[in-house]
N, C-alpha and C. Protein backbone atom coordinates (compact mmCIF):
# COMPACT_ATOMS: atom_id res chain seq x y z
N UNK A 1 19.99 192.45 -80.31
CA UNK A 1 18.87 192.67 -79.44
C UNK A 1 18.05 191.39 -79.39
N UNK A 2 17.91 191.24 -78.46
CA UNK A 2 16.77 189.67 -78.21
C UNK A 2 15.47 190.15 -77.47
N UNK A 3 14.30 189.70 -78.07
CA UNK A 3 13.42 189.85 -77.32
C UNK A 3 12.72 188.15 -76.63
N UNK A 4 12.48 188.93 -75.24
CA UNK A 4 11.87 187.68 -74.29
C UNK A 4 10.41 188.28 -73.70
N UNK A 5 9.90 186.87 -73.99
CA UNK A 5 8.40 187.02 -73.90
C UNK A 5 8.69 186.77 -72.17
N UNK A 6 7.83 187.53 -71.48
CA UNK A 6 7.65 186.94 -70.06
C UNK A 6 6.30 186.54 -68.89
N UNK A 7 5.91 185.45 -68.94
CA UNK A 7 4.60 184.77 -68.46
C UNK A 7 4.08 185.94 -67.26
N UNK A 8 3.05 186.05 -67.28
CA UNK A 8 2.28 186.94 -65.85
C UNK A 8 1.83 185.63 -64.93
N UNK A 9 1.25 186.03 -63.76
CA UNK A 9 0.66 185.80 -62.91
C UNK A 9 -0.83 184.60 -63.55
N UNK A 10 -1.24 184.69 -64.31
CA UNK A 10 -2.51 184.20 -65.52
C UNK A 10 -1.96 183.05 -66.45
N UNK A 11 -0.63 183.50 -66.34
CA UNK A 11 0.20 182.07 -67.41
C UNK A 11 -0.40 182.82 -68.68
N UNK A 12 -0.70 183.82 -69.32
CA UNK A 12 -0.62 184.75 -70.13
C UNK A 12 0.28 185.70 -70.27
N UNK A 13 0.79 185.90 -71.62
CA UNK A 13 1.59 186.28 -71.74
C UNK A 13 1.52 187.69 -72.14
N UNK A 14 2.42 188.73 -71.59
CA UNK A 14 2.16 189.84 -71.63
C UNK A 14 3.12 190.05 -72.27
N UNK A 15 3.57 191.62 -72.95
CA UNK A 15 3.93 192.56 -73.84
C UNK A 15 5.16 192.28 -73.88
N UNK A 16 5.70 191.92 -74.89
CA UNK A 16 7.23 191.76 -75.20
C UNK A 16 8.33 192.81 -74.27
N UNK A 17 9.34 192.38 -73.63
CA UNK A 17 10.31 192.96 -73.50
C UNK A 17 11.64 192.75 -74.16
N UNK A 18 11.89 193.88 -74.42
CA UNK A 18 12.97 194.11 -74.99
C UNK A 18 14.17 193.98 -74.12
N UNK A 19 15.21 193.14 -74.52
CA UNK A 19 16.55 193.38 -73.49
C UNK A 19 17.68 193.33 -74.42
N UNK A 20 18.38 194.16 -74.12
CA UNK A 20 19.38 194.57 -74.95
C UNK A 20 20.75 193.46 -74.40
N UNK A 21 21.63 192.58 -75.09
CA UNK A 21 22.07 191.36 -74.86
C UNK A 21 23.63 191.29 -76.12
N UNK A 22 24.47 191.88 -75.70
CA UNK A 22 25.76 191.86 -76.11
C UNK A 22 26.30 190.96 -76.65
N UNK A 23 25.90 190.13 -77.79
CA UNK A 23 26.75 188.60 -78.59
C UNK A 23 28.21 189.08 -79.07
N UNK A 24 29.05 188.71 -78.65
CA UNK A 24 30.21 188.56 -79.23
C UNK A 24 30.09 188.16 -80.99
N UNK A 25 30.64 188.83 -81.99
CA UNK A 25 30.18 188.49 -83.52
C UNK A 25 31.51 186.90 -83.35
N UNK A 26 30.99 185.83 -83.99
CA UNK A 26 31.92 184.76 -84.12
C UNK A 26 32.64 185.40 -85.60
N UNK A 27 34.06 185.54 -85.56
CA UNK A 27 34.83 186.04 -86.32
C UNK A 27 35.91 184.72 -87.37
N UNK A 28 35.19 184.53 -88.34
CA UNK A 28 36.02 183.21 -89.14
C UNK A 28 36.77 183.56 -89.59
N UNK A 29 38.42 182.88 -89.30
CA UNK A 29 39.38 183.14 -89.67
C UNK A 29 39.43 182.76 -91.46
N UNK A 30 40.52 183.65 -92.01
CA UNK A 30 40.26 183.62 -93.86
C UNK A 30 40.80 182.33 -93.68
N UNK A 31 40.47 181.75 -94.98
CA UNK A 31 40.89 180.29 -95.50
C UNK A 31 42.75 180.69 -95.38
N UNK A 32 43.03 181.01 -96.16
CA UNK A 32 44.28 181.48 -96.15
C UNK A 32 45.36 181.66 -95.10
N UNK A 33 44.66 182.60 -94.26
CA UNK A 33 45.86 182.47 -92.64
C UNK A 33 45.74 181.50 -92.15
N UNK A 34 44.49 180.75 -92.32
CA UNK A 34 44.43 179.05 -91.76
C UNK A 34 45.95 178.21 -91.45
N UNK A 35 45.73 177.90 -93.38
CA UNK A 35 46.75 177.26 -93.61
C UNK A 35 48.26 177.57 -94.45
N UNK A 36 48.20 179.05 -93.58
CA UNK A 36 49.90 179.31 -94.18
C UNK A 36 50.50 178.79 -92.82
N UNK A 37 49.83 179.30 -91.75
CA UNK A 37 50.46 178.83 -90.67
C UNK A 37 51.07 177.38 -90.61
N UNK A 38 50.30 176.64 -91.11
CA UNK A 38 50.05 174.95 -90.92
C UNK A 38 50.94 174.34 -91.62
N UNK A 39 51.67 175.15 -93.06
CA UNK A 39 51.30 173.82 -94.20
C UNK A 39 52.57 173.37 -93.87
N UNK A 40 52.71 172.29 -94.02
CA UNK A 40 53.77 170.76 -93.52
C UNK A 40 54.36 170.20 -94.91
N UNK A 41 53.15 170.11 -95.67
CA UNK A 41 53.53 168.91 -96.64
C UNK A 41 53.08 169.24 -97.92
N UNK A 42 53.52 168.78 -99.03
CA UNK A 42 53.03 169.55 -100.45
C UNK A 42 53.06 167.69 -101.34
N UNK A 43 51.99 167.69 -101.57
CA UNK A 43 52.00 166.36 -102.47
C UNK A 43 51.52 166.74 -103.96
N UNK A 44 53.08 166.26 -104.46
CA UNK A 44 52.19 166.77 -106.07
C UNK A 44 51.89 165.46 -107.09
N UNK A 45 50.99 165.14 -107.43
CA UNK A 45 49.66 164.02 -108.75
C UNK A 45 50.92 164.15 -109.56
N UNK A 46 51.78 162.82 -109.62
CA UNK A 46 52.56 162.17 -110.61
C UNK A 46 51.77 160.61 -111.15
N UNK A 47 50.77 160.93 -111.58
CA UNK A 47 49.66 159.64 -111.86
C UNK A 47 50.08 160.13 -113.55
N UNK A 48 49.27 159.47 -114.52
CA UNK A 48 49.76 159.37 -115.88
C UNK A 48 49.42 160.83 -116.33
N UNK A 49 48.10 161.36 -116.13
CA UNK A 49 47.45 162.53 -116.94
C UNK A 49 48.47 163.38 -116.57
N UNK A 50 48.74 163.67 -115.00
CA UNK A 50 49.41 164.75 -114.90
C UNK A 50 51.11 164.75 -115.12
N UNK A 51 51.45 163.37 -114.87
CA UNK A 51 52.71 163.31 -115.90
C UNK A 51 53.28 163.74 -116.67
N UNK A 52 52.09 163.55 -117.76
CA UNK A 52 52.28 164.30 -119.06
C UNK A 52 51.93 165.45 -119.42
N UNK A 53 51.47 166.16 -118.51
CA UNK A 53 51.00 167.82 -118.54
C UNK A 53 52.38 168.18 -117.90
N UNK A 54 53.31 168.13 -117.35
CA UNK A 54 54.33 168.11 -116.50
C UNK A 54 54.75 167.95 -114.84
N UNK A 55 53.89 167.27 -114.11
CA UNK A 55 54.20 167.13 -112.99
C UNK A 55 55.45 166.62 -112.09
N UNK A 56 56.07 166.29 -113.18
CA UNK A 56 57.96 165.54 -112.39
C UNK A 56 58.20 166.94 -112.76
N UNK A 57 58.32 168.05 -113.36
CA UNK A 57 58.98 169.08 -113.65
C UNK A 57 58.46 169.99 -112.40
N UNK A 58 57.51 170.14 -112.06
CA UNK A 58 56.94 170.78 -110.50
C UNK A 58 56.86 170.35 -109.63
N UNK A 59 57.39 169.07 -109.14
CA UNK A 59 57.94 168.15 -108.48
C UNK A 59 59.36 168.41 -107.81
N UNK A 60 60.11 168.53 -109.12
CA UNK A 60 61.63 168.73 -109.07
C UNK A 60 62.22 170.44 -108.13
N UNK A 61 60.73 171.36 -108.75
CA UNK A 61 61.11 172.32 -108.93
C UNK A 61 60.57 172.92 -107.39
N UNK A 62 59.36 172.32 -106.98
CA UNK A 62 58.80 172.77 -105.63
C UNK A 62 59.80 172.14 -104.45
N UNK A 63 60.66 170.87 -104.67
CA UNK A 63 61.20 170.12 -104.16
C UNK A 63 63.09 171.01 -103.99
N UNK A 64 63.24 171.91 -105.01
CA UNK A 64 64.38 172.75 -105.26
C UNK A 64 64.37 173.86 -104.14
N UNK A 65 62.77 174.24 -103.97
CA UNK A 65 62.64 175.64 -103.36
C UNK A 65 61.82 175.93 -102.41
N UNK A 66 61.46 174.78 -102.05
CA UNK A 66 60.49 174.91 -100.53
C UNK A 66 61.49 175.29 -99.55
N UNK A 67 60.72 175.23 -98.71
CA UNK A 67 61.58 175.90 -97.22
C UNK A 67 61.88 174.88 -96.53
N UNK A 68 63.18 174.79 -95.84
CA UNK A 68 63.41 173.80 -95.03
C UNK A 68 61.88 172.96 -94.28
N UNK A 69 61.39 173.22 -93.87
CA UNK A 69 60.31 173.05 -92.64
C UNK A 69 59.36 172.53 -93.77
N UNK A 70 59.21 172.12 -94.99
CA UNK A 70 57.72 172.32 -95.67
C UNK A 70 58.62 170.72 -96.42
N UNK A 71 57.89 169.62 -96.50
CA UNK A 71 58.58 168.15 -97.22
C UNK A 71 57.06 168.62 -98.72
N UNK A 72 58.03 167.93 -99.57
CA UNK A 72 57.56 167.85 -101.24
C UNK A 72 57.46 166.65 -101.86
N UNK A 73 56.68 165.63 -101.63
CA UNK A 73 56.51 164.26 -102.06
C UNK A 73 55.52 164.53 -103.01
N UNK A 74 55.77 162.74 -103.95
CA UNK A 74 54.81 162.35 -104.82
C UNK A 74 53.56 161.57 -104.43
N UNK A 75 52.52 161.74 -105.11
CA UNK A 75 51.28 161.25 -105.05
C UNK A 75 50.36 160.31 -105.72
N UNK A 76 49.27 159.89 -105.96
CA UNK A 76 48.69 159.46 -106.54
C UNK A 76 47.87 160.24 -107.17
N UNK A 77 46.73 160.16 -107.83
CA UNK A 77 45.47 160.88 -108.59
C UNK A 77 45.36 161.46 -107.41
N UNK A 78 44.71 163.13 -107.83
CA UNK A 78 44.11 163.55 -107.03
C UNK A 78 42.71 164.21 -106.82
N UNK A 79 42.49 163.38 -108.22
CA UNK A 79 41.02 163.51 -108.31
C UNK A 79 40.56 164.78 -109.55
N UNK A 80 41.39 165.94 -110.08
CA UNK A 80 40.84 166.78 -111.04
C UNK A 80 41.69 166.19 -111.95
N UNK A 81 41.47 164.88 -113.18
CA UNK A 81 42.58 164.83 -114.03
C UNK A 81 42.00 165.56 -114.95
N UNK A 82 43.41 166.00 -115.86
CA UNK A 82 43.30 167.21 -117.48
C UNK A 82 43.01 168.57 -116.59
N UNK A 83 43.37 168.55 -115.18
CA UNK A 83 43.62 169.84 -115.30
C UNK A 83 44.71 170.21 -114.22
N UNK A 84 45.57 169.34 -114.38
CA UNK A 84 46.69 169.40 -113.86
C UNK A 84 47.74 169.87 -114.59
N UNK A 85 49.30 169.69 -114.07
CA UNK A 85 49.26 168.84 -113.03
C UNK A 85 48.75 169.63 -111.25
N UNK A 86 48.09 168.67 -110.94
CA UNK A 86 47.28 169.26 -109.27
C UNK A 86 49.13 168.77 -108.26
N UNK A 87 48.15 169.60 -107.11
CA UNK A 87 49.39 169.53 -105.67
C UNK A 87 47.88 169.62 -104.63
N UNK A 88 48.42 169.15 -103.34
CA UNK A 88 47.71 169.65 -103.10
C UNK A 88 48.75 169.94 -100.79
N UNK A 89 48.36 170.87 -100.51
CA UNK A 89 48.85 171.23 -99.35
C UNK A 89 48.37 170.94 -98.41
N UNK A 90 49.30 170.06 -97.61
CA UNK A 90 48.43 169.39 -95.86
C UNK A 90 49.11 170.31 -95.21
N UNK A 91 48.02 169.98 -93.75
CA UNK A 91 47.38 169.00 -93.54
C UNK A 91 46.10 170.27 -93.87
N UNK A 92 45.73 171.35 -94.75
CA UNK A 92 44.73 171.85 -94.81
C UNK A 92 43.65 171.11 -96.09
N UNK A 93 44.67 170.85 -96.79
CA UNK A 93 44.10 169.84 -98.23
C UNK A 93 43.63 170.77 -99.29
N UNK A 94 44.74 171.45 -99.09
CA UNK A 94 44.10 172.89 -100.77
C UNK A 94 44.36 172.39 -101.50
N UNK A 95 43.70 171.97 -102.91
CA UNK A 95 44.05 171.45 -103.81
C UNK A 95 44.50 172.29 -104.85
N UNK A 96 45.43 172.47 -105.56
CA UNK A 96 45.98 173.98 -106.76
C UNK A 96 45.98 172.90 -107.87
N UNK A 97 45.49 173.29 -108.98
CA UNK A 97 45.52 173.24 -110.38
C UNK A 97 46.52 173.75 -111.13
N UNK A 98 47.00 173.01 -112.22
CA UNK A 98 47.22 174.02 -113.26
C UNK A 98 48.70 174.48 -112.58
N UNK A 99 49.50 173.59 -112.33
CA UNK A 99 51.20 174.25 -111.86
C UNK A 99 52.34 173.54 -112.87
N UNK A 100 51.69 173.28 -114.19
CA UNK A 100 52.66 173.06 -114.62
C UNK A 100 53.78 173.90 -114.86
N UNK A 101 53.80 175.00 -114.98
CA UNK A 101 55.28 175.72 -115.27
C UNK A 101 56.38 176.21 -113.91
N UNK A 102 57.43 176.88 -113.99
CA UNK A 102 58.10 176.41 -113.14
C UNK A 102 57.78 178.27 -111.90
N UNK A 103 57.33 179.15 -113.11
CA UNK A 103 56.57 180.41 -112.42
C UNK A 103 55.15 180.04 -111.85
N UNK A 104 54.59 179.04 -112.26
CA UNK A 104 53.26 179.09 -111.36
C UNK A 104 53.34 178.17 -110.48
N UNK A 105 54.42 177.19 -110.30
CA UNK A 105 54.77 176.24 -109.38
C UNK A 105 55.20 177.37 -108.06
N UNK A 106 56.37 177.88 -108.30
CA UNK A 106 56.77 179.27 -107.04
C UNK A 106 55.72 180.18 -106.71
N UNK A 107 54.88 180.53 -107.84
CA UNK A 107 53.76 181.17 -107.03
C UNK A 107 52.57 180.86 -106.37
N UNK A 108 52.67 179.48 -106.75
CA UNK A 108 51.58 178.40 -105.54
C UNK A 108 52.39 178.60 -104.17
N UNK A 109 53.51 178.10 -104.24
CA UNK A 109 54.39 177.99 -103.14
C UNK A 109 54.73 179.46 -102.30
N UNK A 110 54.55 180.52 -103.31
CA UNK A 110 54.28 181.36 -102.42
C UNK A 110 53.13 182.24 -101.37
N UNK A 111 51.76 182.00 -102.47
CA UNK A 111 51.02 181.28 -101.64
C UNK A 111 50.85 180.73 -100.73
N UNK A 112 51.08 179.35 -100.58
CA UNK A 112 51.05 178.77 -99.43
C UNK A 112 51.43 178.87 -98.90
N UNK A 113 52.99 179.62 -98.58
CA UNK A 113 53.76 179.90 -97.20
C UNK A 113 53.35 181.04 -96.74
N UNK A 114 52.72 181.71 -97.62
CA UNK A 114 52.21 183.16 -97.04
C UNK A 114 53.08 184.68 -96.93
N UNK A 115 53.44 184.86 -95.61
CA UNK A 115 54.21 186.73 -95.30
C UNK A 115 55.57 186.71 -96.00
N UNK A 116 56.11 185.68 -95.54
CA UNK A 116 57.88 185.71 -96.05
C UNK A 116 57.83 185.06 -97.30
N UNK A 117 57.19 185.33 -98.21
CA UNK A 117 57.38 184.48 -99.65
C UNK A 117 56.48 185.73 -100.05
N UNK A 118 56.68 186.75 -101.37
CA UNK A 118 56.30 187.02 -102.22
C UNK A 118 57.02 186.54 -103.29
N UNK A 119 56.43 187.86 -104.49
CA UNK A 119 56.89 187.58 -105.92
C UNK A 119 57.88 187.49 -106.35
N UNK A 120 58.79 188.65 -105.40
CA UNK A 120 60.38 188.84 -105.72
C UNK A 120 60.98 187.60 -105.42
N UNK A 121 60.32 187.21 -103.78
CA UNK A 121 61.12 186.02 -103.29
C UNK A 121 60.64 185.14 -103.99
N UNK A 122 60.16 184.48 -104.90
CA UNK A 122 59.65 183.19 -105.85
C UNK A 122 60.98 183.30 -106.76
N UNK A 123 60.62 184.67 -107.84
CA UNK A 123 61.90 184.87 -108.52
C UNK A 123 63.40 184.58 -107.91
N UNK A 124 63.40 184.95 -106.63
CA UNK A 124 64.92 184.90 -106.34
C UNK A 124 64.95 183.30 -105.73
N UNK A 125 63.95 182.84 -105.13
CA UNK A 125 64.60 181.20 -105.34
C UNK A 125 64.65 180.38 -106.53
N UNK A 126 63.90 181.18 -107.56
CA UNK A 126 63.80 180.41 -108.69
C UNK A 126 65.43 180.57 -109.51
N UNK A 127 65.95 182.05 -109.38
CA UNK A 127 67.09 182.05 -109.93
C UNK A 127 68.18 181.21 -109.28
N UNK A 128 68.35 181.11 -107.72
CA UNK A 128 69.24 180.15 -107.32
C UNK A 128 68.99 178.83 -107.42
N UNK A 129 67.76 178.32 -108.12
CA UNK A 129 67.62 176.89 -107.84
C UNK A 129 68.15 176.47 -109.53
N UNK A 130 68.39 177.71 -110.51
CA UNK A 130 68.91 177.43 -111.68
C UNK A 130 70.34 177.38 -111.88
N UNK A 131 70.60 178.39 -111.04
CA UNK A 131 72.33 179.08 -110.87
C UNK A 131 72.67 176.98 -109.96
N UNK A 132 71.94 176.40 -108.89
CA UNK A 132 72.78 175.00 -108.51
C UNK A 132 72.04 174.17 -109.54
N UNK A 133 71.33 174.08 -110.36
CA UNK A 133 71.33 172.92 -111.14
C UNK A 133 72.65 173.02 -112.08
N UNK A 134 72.90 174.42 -112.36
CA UNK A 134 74.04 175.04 -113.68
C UNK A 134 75.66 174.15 -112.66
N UNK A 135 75.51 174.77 -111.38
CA UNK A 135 76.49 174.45 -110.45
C UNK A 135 76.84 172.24 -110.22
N UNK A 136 75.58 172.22 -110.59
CA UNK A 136 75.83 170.38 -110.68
C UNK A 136 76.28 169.75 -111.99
N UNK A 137 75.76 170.23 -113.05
CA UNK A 137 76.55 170.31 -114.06
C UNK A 137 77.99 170.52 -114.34
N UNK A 138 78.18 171.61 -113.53
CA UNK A 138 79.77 171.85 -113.86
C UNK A 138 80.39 170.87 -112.71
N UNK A 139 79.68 170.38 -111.45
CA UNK A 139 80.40 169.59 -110.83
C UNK A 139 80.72 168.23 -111.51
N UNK A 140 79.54 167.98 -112.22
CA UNK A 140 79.80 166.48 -113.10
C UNK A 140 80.94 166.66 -114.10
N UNK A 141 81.31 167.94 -114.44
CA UNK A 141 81.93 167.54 -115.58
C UNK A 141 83.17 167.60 -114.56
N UNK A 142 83.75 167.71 -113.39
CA UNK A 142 84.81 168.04 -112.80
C UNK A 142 85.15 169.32 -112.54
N UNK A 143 84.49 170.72 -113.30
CA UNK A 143 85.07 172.12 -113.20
C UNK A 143 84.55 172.82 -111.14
N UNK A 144 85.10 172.47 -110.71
CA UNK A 144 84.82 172.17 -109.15
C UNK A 144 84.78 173.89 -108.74
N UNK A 145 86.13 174.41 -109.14
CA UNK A 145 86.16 175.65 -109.32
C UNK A 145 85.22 176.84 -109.62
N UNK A 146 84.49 176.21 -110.67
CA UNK A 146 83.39 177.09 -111.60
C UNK A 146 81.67 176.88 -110.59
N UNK A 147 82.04 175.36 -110.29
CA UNK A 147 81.04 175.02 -109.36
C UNK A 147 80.20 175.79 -108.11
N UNK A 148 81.48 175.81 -107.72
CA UNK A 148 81.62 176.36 -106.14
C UNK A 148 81.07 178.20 -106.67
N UNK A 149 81.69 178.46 -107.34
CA UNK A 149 81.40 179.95 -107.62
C UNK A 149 79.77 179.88 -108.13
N UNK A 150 78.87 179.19 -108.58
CA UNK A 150 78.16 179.71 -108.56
C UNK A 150 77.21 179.07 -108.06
N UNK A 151 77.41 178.36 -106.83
CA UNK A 151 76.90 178.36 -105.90
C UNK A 151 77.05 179.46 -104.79
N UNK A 152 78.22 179.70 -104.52
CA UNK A 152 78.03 180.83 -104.37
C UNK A 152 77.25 182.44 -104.22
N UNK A 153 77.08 182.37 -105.63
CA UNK A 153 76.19 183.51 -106.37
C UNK A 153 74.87 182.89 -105.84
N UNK A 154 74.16 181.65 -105.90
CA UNK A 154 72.49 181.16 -105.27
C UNK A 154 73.00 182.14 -103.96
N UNK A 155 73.79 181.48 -103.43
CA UNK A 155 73.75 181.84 -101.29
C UNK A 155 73.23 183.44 -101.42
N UNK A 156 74.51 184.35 -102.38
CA UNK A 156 74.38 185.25 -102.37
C UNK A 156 72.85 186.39 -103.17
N UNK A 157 72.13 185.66 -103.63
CA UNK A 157 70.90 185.34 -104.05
C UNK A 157 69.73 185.99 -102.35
N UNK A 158 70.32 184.85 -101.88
CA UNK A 158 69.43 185.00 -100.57
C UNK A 158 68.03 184.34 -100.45
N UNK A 159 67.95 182.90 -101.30
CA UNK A 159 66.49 182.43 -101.42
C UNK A 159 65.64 182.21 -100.03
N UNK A 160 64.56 182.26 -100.28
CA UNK A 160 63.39 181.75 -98.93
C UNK A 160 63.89 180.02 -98.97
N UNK A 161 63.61 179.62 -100.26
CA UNK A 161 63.66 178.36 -100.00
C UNK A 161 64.92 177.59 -100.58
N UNK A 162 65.17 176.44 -100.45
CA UNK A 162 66.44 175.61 -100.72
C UNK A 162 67.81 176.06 -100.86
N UNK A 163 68.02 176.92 -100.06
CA UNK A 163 69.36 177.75 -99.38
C UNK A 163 70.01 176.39 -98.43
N UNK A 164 69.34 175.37 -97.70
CA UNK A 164 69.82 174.63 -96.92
C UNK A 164 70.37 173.47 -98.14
N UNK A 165 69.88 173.04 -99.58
CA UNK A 165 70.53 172.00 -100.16
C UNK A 165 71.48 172.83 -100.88
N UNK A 166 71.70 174.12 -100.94
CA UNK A 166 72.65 174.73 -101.63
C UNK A 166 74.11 174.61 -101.17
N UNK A 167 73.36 175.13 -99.35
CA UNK A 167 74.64 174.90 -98.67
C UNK A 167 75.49 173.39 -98.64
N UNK A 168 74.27 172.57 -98.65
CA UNK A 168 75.31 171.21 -98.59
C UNK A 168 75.93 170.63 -99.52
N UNK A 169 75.28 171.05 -100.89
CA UNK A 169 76.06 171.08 -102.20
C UNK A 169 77.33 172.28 -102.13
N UNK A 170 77.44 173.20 -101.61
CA UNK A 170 79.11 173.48 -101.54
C UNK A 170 79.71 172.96 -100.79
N UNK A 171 79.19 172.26 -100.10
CA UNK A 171 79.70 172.04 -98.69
C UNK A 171 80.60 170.65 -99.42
N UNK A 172 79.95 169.96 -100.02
CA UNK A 172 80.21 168.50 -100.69
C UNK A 172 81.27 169.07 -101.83
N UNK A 173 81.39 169.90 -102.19
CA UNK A 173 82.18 169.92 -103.17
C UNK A 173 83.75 170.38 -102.63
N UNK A 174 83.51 170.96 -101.33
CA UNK A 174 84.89 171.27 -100.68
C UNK A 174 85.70 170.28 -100.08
């Protein structure tokens, strides 16, 4: 409701009117749907502090299981050291704390991608991104055979993310 004063004839002002005046409410979108839509890029603080809290290990591991469409590079400081290791997600610039392990690394990441990434799906790329590290191993030692099979088992997994380096790791071994 707005009220407007309106001048008389005297340039005095007479008795408030009331006019009833329809504002559209401005509706702010959550932080969150912002930038699931958006996020592009994931930079994770391989500077010394977070180094050594483990940041090449959530590095390796966000870099295993992102989604095709989402790049996982290294960084510089990112400004919270000792309470890393930090990431932080463009182009919105969320900064996440505290991802050193390889379960709170997938559940940042699920996070940030938002609808098609829950908990299950963290777990299930996390198990195929173990089943092809197990699978590169056996390729180094030559067991090509043993390889291929459990790569395999990732595909059949069904991860959100790094299903596309899985495929090209069988693909390379055939």
């Amino acid at each position: 409701m707005v009220l407007m004063l309106l001048p008389n004839k005297a340039l005095s002002f007479s008795q408030p009117i009331a006019t009833l005046t329809f504002m559209p409410k401005r509706r702010r979108i959550h932080r969150r749907c912002r930038f699931i839509s958006e996020l592009e890029e994931i930079r994770v603080c391989t500077n010394r502090t977070c180094r050594r809290q483990g940041s090449l290990l959530t590095l390796e591991i966000l870099t295993g299981i992102a989604p095709p469409t989402v790049t996982v590079k290294s960084c510089g400081c990112l400004g919270r050291c000792g309470a890393g290791p930090n990431l932080v997600s463009l182009p919105s610039a969320v900064v996440v704390s505290h991802c050193g392990t390889a379960n709170r690394s997938a559940e940042v990441l699920a996070a940030l991608c938002g609808s098609s990434w829950d908990s299950d799906a963290a777990k299930k790329s996390l198990e195929a991104l173990a089943l092809r590290k197990k699978a590169e191993l056996e390729f180094d030692k030559g067991n090509f055979s043993q390889a291929e099979l459990l790569l395999s088992q990732a595909i059949e997994l069904k991860p959100v993310g790094g299903i596309n380096i899985t495929y090209k790791d069988r693909a390379k071994e055939n």
